[in-house]
Structure formats: structure tokens, C-alpha cells
C-alpha atoms as a PDB file:
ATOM      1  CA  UNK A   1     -19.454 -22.647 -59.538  1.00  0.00           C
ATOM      2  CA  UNK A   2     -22.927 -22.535 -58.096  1.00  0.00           C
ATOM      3  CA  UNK A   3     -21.726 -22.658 -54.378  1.00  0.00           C
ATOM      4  CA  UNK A   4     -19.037 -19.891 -55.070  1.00  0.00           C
ATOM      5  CA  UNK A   5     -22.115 -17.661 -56.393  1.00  0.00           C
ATOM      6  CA  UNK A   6     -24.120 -18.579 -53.050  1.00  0.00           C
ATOM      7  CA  UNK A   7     -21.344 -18.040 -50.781  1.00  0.00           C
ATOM      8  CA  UNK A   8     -21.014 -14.304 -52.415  1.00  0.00           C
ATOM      9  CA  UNK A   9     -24.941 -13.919 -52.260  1.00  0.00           C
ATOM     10  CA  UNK A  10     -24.968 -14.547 -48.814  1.00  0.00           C
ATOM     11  CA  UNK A  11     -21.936 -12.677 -47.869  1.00  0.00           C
ATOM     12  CA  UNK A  12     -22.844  -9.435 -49.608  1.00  0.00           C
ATOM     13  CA  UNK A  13     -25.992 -10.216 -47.976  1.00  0.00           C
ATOM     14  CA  UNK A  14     -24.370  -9.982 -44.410  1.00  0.00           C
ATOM     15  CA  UNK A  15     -22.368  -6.744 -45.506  1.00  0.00           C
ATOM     16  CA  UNK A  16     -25.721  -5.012 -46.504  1.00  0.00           C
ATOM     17  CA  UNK A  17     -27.145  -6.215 -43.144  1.00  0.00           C
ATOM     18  CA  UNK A  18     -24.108  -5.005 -41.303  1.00  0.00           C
ATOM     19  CA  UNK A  19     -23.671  -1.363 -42.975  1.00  0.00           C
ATOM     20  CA  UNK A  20     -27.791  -0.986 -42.054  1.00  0.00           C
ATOM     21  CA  UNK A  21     -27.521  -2.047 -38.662  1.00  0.00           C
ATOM     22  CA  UNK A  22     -24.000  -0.189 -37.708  1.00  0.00           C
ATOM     23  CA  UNK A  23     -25.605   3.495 -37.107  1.00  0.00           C
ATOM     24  CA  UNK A  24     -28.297   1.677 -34.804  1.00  0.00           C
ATOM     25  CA  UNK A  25     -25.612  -0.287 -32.567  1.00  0.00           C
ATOM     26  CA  UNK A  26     -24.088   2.930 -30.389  1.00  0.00           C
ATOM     27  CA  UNK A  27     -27.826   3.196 -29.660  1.00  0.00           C
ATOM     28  CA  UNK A  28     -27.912  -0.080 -28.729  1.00  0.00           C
ATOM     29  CA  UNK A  29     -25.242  -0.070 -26.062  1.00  0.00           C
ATOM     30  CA  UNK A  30     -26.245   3.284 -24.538  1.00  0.00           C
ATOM     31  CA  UNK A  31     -28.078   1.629 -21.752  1.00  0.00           C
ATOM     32  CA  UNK A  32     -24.636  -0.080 -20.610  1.00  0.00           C
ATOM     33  CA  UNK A  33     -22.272   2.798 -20.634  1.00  0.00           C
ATOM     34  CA  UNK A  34     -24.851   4.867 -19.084  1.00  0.00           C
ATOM     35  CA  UNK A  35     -24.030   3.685 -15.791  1.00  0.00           C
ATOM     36  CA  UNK A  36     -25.076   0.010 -17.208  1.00  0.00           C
ATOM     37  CA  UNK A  37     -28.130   0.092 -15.825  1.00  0.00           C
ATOM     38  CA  UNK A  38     -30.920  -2.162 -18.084  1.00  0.00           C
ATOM     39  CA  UNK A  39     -34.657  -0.375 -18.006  1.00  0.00           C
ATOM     40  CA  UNK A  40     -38.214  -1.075 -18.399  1.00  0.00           C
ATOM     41  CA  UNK A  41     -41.800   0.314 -18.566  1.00  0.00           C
ATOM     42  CA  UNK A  42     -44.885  -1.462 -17.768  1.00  0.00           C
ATOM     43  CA  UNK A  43     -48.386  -0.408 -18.575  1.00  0.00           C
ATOM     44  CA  UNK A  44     -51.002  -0.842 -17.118  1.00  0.00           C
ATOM     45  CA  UNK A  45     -54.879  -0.080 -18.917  1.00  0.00           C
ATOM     46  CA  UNK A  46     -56.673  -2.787 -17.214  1.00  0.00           C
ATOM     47  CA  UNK A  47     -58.474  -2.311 -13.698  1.00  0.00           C
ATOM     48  CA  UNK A  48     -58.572  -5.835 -12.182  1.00  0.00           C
ATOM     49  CA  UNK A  49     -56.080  -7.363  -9.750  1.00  0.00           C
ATOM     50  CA  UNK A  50     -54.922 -10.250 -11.744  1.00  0.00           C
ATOM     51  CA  UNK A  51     -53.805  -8.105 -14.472  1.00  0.00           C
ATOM     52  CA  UNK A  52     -51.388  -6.234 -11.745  1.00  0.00           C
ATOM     53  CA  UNK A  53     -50.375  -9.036 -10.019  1.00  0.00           C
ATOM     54  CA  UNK A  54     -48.903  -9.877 -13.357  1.00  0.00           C
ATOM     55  CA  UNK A  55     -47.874  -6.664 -13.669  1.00  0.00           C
ATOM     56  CA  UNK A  56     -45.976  -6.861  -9.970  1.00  0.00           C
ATOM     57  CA  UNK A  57     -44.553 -10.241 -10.321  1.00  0.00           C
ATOM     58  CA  UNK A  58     -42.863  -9.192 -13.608  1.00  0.00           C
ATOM     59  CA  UNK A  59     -41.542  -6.187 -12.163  1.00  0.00           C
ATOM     60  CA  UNK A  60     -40.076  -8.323  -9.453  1.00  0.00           C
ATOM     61  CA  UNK A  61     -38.841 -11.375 -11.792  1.00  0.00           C
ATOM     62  CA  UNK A  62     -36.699  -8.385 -13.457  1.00  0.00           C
ATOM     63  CA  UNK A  63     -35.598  -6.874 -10.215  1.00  0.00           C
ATOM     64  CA  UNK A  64     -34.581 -10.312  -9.149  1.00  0.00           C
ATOM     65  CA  UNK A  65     -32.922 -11.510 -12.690  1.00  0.00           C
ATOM     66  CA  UNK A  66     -31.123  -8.288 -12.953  1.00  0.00           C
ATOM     67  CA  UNK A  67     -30.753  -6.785  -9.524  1.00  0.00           C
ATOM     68  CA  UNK A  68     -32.838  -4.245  -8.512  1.00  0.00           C
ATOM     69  CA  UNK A  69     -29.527  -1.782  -8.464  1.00  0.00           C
ATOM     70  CA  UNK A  70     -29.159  -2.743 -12.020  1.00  0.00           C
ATOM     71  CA  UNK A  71     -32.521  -1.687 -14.122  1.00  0.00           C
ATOM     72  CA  UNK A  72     -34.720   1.024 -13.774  1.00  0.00           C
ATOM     73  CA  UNK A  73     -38.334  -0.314 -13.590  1.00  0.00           C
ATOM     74  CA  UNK A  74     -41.379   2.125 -13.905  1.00  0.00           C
ATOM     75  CA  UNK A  75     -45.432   1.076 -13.998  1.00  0.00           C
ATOM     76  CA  UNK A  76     -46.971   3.429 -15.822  1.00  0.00           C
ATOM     77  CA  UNK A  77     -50.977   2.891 -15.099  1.00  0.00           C
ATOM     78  CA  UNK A  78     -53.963   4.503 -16.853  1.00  0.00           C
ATOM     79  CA  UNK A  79     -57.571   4.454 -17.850  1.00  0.00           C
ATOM     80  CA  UNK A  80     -59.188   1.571 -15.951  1.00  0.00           C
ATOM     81  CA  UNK A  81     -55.693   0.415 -14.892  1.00  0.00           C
ATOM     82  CA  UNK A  82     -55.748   3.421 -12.585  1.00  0.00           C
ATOM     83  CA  UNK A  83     -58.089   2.219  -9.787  1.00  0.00           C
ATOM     84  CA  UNK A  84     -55.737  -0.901  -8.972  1.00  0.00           C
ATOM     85  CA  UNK A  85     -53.540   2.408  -7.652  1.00  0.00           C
ATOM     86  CA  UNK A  86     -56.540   3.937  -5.460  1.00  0.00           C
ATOM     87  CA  UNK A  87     -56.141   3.693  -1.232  1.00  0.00           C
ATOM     88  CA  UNK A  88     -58.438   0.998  -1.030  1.00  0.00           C
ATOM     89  CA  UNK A  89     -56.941  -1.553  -3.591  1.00  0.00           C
ATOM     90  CA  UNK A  90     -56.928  -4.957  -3.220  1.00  0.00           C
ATOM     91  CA  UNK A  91     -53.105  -5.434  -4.518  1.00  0.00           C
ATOM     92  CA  UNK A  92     -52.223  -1.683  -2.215  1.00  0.00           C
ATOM     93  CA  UNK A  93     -49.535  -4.044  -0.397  1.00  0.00           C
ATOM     94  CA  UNK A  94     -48.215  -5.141  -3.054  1.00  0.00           C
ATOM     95  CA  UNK A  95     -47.315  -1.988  -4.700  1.00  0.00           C
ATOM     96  CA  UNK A  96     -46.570  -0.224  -1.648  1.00  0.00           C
ATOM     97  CA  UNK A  97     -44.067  -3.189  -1.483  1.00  0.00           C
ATOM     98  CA  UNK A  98     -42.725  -2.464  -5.305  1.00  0.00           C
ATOM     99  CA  UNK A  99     -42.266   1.155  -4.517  1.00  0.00           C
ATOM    100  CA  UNK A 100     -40.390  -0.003  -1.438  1.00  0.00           C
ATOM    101  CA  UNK A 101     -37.623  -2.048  -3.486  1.00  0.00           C
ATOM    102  CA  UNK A 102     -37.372   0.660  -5.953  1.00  0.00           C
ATOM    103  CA  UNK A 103     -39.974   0.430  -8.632  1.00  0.00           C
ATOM    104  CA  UNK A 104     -41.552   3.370  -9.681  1.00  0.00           C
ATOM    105  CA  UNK A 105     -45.847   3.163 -10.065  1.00  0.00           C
ATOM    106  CA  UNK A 106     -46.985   6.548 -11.977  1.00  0.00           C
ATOM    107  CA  UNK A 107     -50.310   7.488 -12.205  1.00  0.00           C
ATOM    108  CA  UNK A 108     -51.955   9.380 -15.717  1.00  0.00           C
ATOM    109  CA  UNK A 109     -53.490  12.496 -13.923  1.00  0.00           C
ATOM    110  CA  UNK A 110     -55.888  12.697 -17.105  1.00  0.00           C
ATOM    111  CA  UNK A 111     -57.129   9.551 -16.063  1.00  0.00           C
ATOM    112  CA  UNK A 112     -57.446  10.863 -12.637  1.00  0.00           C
ATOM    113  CA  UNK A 113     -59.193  14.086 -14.272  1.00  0.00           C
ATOM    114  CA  UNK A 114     -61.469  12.129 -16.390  1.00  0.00           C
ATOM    115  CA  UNK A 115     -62.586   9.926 -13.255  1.00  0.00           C
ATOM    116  CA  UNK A 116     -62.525  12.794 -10.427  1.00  0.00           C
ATOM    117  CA  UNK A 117     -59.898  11.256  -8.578  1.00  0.00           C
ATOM    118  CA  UNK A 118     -57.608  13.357  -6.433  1.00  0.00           C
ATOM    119  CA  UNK A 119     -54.271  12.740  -4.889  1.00  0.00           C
ATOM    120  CA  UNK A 120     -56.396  12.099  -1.923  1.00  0.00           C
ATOM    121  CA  UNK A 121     -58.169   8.803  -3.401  1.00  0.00           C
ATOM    122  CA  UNK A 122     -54.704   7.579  -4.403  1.00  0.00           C
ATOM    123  CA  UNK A 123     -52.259   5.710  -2.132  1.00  0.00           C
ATOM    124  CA  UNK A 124     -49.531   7.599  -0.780  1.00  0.00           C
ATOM    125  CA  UNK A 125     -46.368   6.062  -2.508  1.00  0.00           C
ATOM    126  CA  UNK A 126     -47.049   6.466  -6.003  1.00  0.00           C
ATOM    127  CA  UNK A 127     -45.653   9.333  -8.503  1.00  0.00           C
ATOM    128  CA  UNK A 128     -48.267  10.896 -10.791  1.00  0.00           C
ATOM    129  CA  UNK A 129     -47.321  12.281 -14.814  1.00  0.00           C
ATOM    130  CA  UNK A 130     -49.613  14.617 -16.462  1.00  0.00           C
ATOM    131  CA  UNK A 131     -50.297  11.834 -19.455  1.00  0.00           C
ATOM    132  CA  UNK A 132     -49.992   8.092 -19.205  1.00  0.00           C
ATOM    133  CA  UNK A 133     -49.160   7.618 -22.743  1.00  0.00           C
ATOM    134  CA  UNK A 134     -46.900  10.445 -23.460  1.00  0.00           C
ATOM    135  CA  UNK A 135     -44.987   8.869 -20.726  1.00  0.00           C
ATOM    136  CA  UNK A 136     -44.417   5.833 -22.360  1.00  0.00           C
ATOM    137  CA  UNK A 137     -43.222   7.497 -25.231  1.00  0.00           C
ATOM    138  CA  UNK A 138     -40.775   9.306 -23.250  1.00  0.00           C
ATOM    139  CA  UNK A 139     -39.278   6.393 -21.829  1.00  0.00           C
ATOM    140  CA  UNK A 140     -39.219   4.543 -25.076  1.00  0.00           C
ATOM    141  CA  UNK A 141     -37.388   7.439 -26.714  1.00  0.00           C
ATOM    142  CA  UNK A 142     -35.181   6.961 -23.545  1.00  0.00           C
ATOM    143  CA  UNK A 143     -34.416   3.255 -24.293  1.00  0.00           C
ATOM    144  CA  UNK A 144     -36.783   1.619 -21.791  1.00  0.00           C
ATOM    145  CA  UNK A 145     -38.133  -1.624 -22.911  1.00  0.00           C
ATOM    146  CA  UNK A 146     -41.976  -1.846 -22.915  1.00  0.00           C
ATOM    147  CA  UNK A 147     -44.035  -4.443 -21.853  1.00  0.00           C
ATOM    148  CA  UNK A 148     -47.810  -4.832 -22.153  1.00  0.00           C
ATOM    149  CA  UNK A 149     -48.293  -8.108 -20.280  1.00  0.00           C
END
């Protein structure tokens, strides 16, 4: 008699679990039957080169895992994370090298505001948003996986 009461316990249990987690599941899958293409955003808030060479090789373990044809990667860099992204950059081959297999590297223009850094400072392949944050809002609200490595 005690088993029959735990079995029912722990299936109503799975039934609750079930009816809560049904409305979330469409959301879920949205990513594959939108042209099935997995996605991810990075950030980047720390200005040293070890932090985005950690940054680059996870990019590229994705790419690699996945195929690049079959995620969406973006680096989203801000606040001292922003100088790693400046023309004279000790990693600038390595993410001229990510933007060239299809990774997109944004830069927070009110970081570049707040440091006096034009378009001019910056190397040439990057993409610039108006706020590094908001942005990775925006792609969470989009379905993009974040990472903070």
C-alpha cells in the first residue's frame, strides 16, 4: 500500500512538472524550426588578452562542434573589454580571423563614448551597437545562449 501511494506521488508529481513546462517547450524548439540554426552571445567586460583568447577559442570550439553554417555566434564587448577590439590589439588577428569565419565582434559605443574612442581607434572588421548590455538582452530575448567565460 505504501509503494502504490509513492508511485501516485511521484506520478502526479511528473504531471504537475509536465503541464508547467508545456507552454515553455514551443519556445524551446524555436531555434530549430527557425532555419535550425543554434545561437550564442559572448561578453566580453574584461580588457586583457587571455580573457579573449578564451573568449575566441570558445567561439571557435562552437563553430567547430556545430558548424559555423549552423549557429549564429556574436561577441558582444564592453567597458574594459573594449580595448582588446582597438587597431593595435594584441589578439587583432585573431578576431579579424573570427569575423572572417562568420562571428560577429560588436562594440558598446557608450563604452567608446565614455573612453573617447572613435571608429577610427577601432579595427576595421568589427560592428558597433549603441549599448553593450541592452544588446545582450536583445539577443537573450531572441533565444541566444549567453556565456560569460
Amino acid at each position: 500500500m505504501k509503494m502504490k501511494f509513492a508511485m501516485s506521488r511521484f506520478a502526479a508529481a511528473g504531471v504537475l512538472c509536465a503541464a508547467l513546462l508545456a507552454p515553455a517547450l514551443p519556445a524551446l524548439a524555436d531555434g530549430a524550426a527557425a532555419g535550425g540554426k543554434e545561437k550564442v552571445v559572448f561578453q566580453v567586460s574584461e580588457g586583457n588578452p587571455k580573457n579573449w583568447n578564451l573568449v575566441l577559442n570558445n567561439a571557435k570550439n562552437v563553430q567547430d562542434a556545430l558548424g559555423k553554417d549552423n549557429v549564429d555566434v556574436e561577441i558582444v564587448a564592453y567597458g574594459p573589454g573594449i580595448g582588446m577590439l582597438k587597431f593595435d590589439s594584441p589578439v587583432n588577428d585573431r578576431i579579424s580571423d573570427a569575423v572572417d569565419n562568420g562571428v560577429k565582434i560588436v562594440a558598446c559605443e557608450n563604452t567608446m563614448k565614455a573612453q573617447h574612442l572613435t571608429k577610427d581607434d577601432m579595427l576595421a572588421k568589427i560592428g558597433y551597437v549603441p549599448g553593450g548590455v541592452i544588446e545582450l538582452m536583445h539577443k537573450q530575448q531572441q533565444g541566444y545562449a549567453y556565456i560569460r567565460p
